[in-house]
C-alpha atoms as a PDB file:
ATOM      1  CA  UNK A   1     -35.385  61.922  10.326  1.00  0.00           C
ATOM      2  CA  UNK A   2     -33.352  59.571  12.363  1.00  0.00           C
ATOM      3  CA  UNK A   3     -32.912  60.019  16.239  1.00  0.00           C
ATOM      4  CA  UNK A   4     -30.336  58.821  18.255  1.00  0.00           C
ATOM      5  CA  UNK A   5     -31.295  55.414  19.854  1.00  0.00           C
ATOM      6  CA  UNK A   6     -33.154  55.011  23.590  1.00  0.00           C
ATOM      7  CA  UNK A   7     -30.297  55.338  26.201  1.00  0.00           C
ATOM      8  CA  UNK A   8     -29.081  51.568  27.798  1.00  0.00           C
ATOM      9  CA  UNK A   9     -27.585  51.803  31.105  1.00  0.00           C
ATOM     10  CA  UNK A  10     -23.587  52.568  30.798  1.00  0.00           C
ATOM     11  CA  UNK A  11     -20.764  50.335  32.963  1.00  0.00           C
ATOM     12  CA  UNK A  12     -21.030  52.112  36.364  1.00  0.00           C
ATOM     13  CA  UNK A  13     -24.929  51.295  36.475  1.00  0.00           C
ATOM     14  CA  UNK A  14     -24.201  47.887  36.621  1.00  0.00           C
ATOM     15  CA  UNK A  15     -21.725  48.303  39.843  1.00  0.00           C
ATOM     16  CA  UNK A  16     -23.372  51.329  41.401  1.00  0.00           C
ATOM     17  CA  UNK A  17     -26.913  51.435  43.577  1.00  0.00           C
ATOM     18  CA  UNK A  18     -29.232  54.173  42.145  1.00  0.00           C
ATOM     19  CA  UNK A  19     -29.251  57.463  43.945  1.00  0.00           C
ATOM     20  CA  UNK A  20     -27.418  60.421  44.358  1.00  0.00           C
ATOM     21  CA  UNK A  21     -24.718  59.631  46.927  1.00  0.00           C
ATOM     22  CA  UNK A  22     -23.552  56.448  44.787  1.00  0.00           C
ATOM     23  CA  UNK A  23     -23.464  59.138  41.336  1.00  0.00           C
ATOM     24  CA  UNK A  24     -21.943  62.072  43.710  1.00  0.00           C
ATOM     25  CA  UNK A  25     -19.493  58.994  45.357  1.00  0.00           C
ATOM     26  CA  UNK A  26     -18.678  58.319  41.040  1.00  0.00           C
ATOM     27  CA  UNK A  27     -17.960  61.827  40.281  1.00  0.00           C
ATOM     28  CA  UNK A  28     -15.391  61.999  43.033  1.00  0.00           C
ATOM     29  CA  UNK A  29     -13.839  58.660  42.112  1.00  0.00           C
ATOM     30  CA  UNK A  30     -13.927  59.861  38.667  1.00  0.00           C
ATOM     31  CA  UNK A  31     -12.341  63.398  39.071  1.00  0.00           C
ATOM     32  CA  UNK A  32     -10.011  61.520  40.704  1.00  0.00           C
ATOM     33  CA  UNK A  33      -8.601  58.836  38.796  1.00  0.00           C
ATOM     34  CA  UNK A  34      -8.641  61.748  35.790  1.00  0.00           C
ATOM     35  CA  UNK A  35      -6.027  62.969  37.971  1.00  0.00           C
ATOM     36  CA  UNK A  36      -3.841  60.029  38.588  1.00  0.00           C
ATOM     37  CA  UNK A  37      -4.238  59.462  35.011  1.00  0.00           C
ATOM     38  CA  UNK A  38      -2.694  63.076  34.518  1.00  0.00           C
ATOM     39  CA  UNK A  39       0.645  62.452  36.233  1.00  0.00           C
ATOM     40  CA  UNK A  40       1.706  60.606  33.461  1.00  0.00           C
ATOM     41  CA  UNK A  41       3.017  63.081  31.124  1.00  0.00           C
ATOM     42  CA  UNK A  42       5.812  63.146  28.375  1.00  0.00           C
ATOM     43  CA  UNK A  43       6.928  66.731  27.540  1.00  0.00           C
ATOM     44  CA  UNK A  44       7.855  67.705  24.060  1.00  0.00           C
ATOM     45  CA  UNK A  45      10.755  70.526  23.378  1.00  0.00           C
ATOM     46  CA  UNK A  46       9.033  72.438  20.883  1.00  0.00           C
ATOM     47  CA  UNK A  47       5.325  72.436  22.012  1.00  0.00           C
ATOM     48  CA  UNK A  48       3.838  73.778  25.648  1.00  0.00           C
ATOM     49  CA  UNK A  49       1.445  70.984  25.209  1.00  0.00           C
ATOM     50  CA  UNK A  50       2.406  68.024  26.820  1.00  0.00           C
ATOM     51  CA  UNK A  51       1.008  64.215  25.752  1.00  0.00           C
ATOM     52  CA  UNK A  52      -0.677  63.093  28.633  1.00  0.00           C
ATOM     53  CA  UNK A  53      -2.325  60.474  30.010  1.00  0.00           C
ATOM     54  CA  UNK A  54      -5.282  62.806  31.488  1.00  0.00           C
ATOM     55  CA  UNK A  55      -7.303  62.463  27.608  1.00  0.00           C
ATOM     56  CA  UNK A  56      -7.442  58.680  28.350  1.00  0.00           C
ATOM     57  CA  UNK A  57      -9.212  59.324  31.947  1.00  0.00           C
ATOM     58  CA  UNK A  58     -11.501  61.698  30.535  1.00  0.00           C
ATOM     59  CA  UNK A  59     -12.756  59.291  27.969  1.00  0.00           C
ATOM     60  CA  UNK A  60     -13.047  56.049  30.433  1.00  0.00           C
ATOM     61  CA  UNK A  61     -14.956  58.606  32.970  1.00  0.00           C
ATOM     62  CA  UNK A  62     -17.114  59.379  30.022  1.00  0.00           C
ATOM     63  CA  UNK A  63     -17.542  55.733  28.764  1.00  0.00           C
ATOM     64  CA  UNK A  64     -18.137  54.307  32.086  1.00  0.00           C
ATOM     65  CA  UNK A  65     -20.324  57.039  33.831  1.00  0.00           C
ATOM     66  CA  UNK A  66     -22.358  58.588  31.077  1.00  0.00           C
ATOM     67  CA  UNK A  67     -22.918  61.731  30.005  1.00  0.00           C
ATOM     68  CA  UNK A  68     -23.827  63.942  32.670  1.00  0.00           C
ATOM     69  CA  UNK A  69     -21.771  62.521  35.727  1.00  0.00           C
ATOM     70  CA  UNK A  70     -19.251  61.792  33.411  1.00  0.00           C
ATOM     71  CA  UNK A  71     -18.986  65.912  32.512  1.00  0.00           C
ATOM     72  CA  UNK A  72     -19.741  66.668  35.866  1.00  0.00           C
ATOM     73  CA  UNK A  73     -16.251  64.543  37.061  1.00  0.00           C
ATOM     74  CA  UNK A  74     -14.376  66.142  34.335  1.00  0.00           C
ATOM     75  CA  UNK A  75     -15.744  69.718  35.836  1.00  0.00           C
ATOM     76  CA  UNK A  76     -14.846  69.084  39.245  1.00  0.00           C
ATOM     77  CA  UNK A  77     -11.319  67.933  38.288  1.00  0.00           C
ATOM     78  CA  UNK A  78     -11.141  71.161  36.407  1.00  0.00           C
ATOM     79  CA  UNK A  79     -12.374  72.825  39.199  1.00  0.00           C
ATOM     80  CA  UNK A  80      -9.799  71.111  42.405  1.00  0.00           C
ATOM     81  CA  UNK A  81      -7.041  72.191  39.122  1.00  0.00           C
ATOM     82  CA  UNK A  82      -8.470  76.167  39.728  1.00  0.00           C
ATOM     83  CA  UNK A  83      -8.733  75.533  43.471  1.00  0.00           C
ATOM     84  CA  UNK A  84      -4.822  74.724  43.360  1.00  0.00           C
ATOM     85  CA  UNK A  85      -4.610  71.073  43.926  1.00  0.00           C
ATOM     86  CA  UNK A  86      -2.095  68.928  41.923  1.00  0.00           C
ATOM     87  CA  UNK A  87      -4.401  67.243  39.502  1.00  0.00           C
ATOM     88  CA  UNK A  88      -3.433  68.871  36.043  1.00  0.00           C
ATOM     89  CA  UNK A  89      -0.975  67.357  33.681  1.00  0.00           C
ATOM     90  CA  UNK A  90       2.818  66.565  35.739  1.00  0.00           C
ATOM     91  CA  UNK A  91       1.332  67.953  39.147  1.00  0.00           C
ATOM     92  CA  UNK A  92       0.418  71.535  37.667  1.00  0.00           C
ATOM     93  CA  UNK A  93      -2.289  73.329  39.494  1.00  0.00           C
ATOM     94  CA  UNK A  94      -3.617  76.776  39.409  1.00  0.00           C
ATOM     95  CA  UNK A  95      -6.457  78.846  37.566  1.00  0.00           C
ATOM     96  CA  UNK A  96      -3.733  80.315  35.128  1.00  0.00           C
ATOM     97  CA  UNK A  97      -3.776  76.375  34.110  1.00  0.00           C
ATOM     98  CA  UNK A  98      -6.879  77.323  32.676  1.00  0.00           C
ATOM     99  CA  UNK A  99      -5.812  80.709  30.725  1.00  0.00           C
ATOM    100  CA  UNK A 100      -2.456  79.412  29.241  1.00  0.00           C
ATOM    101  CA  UNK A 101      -1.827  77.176  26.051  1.00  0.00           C
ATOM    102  CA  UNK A 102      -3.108  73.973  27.542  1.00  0.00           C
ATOM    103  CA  UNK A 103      -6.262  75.989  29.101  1.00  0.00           C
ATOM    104  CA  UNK A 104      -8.352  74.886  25.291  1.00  0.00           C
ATOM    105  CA  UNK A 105      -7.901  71.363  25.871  1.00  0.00           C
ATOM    106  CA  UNK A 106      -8.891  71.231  29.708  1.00  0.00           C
ATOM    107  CA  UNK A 107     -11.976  73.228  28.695  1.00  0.00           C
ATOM    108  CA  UNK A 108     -12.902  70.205  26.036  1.00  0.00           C
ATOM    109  CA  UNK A 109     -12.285  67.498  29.017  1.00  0.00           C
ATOM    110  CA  UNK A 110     -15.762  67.865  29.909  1.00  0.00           C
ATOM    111  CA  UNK A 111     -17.459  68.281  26.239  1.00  0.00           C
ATOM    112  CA  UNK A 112     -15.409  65.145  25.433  1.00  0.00           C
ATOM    113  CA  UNK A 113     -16.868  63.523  28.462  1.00  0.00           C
ATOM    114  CA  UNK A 114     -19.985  64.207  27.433  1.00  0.00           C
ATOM    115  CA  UNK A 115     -19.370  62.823  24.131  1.00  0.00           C
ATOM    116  CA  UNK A 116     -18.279  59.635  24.976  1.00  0.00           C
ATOM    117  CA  UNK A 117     -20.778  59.338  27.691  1.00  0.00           C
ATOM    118  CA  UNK A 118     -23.556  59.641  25.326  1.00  0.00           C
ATOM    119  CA  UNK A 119     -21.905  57.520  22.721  1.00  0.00           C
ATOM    120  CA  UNK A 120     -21.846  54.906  25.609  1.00  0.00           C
ATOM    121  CA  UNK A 121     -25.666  55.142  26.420  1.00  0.00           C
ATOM    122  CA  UNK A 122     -25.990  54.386  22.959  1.00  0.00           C
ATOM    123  CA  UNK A 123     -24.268  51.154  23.459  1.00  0.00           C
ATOM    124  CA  UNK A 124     -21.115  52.578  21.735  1.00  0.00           C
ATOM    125  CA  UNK A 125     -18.767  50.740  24.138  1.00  0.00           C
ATOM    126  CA  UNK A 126     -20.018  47.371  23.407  1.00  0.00           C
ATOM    127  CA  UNK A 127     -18.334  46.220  20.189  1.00  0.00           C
ATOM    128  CA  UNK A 128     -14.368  47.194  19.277  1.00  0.00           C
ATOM    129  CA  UNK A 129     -15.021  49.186  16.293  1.00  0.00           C
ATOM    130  CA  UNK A 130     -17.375  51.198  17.748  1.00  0.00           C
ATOM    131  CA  UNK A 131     -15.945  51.851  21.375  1.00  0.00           C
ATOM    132  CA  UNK A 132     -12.863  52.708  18.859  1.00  0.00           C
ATOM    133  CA  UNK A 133     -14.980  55.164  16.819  1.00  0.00           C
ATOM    134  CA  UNK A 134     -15.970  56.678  20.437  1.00  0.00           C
ATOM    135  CA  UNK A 135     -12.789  57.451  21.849  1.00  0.00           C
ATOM    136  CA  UNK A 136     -11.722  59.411  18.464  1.00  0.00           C
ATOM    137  CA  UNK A 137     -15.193  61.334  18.322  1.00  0.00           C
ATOM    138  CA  UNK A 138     -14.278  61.892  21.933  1.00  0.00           C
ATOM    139  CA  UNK A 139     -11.016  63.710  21.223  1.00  0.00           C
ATOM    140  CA  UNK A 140     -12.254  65.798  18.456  1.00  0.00           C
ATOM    141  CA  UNK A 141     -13.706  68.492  20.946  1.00  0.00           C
ATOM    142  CA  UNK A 142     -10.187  68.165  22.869  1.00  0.00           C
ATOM    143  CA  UNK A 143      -8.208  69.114  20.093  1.00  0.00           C
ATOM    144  CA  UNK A 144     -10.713  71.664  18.193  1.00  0.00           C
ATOM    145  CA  UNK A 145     -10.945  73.726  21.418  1.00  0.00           C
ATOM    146  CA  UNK A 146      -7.904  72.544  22.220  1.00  0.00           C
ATOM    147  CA  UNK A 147      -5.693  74.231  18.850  1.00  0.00           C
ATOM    148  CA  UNK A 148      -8.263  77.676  19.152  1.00  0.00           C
ATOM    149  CA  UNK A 149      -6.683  77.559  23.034  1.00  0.00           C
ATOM    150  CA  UNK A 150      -3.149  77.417  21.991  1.00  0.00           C
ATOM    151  CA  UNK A 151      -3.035  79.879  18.686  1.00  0.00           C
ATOM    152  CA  UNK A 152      -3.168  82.406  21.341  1.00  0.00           C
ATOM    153  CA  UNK A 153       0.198  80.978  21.865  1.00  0.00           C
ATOM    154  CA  UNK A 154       1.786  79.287  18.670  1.00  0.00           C
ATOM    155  CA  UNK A 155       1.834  81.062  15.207  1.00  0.00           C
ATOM    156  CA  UNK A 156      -0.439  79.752  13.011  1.00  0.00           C
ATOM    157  CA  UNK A 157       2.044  77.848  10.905  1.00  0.00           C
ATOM    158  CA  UNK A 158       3.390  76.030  13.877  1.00  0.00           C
ATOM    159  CA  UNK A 159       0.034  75.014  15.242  1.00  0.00           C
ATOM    160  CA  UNK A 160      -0.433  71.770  14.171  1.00  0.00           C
ATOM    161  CA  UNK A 161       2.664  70.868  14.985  1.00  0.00           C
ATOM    162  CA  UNK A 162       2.413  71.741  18.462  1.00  0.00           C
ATOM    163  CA  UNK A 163      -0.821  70.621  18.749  1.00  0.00           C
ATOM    164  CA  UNK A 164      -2.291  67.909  17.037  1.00  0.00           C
ATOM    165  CA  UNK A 165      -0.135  66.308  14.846  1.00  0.00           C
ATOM    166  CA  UNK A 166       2.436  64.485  18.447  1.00  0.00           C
ATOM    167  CA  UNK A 167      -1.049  63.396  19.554  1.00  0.00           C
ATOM    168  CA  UNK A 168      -2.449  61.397  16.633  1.00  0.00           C
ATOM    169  CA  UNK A 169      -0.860  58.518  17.115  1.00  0.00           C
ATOM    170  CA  UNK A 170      -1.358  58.493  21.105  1.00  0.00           C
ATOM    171  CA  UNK A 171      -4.729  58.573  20.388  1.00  0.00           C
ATOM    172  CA  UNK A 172      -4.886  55.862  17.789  1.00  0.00           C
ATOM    173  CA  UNK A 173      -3.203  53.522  20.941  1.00  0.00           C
ATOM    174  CA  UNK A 174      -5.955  55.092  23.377  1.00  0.00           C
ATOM    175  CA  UNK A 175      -8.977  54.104  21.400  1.00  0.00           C
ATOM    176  CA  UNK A 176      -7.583  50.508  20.302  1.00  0.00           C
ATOM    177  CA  UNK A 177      -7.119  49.666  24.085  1.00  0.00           C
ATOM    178  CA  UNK A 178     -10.476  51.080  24.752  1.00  0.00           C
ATOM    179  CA  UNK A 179     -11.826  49.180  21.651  1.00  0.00           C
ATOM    180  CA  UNK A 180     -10.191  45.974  23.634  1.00  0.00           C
ATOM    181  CA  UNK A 181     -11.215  46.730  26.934  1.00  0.00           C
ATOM    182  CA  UNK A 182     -14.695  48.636  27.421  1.00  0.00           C
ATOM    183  CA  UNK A 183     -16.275  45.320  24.855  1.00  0.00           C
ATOM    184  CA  UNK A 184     -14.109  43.335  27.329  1.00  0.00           C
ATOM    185  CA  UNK A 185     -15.785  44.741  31.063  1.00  0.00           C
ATOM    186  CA  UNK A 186     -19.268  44.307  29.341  1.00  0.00           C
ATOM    187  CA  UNK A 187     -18.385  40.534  28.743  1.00  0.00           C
ATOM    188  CA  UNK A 188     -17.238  40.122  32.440  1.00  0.00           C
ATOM    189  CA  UNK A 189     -20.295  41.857  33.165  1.00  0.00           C
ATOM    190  CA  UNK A 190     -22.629  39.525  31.346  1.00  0.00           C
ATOM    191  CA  UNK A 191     -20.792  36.477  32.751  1.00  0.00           C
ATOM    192  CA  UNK A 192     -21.286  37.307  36.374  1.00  0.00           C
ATOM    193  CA  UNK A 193     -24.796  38.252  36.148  1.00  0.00           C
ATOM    194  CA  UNK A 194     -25.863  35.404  34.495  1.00  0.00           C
ATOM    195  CA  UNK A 195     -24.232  33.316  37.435  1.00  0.00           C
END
């Protein structure tokens, strides 16, 4: 049987000292560029979901923290959402955030995190096609638990169409520029250590 490879150090490892304030210092960082990212939002007339740009921070926090303080940023932005703060999606805030049709996808934020985090420790964010392949695998658990969120909400023949389908090709652009960019910061990276 075939295991996963040995974990390589992700991007933040190569800016960050080792130690608990400097990962505690990344969540926070983290949780809160996911919720600049958020603020960009585009609403749709016939879907309460709106496209957002709070996927794309959840995958770089992800690709560039790892697994674990990646998930960990995505729960703490989830929870300053519940505490009331003006993180979610267009300045929304509030623990009903969490109960009404977008409340599936926040709760794959950190899953996806996770995802992506352990793609990257695989060395998944050093070549285009498969940083590219991360970000999609990354917004699978976004939109599974995203859709069984929002059929509490949508009839099931509308679903997709309020769900998934006005996302596809957002997330097509998403993972091209991170299939551009996250090959691109490891080259920088190389270049100024070996100067």
């Amino acid at each position: 049987m075939k295991t996963l490879a040995a974990p390589v150090p992700v991007m933040a490892d190569a800016f960050l000292p080792s130690g608990a304030l400097a990962d505690a210092l990344a969540v926070v960082v983290a949780s809160l560029f996911v919720a600049v990212c958020a603020q960009a939002e585009i609403r749709l007339p016939f879907t309460p979901v709106p496209i957002s740009g709070g996927t794309l921070g959840v995958l770089y926090a992800g690709a560039l923290l790892g697994p674990r303080r990646g998930a960990a940023a995505i729960a703490l932005y989830l929870l300053e959402g519940a505490a009331g703060l003006p993180v979610f999606s267009g300045g929304a805030a509030g623990f009903a955030r969490l109960l009404g049709p977008t409340g599936g996808y926040l709760a794959g934020f950190p899953v996806a995190a996770y995802v992506v985090g352990l793609l990257a420790e695989r060395g998944w964010d050093r070549t285009p096609s498969r940083a590219f392949a991360a970000m999609l695998l990354g917004s699978l658990p976004i939109f599974a638990l995203g859709l069984l969120g929002l059929s509490r909400f949508v009839p099931a023949k509308a679903l997709l169409g309020a769900g998934l389908w006005p996302f596809i090709a957002g997330d097509l652009l998403k993972a091209a520029l991170s299939a551009g960019l996250l090959p691109l910061g490891w080259k920088l990276i190389g270049r100024r250590a070996s100067r």
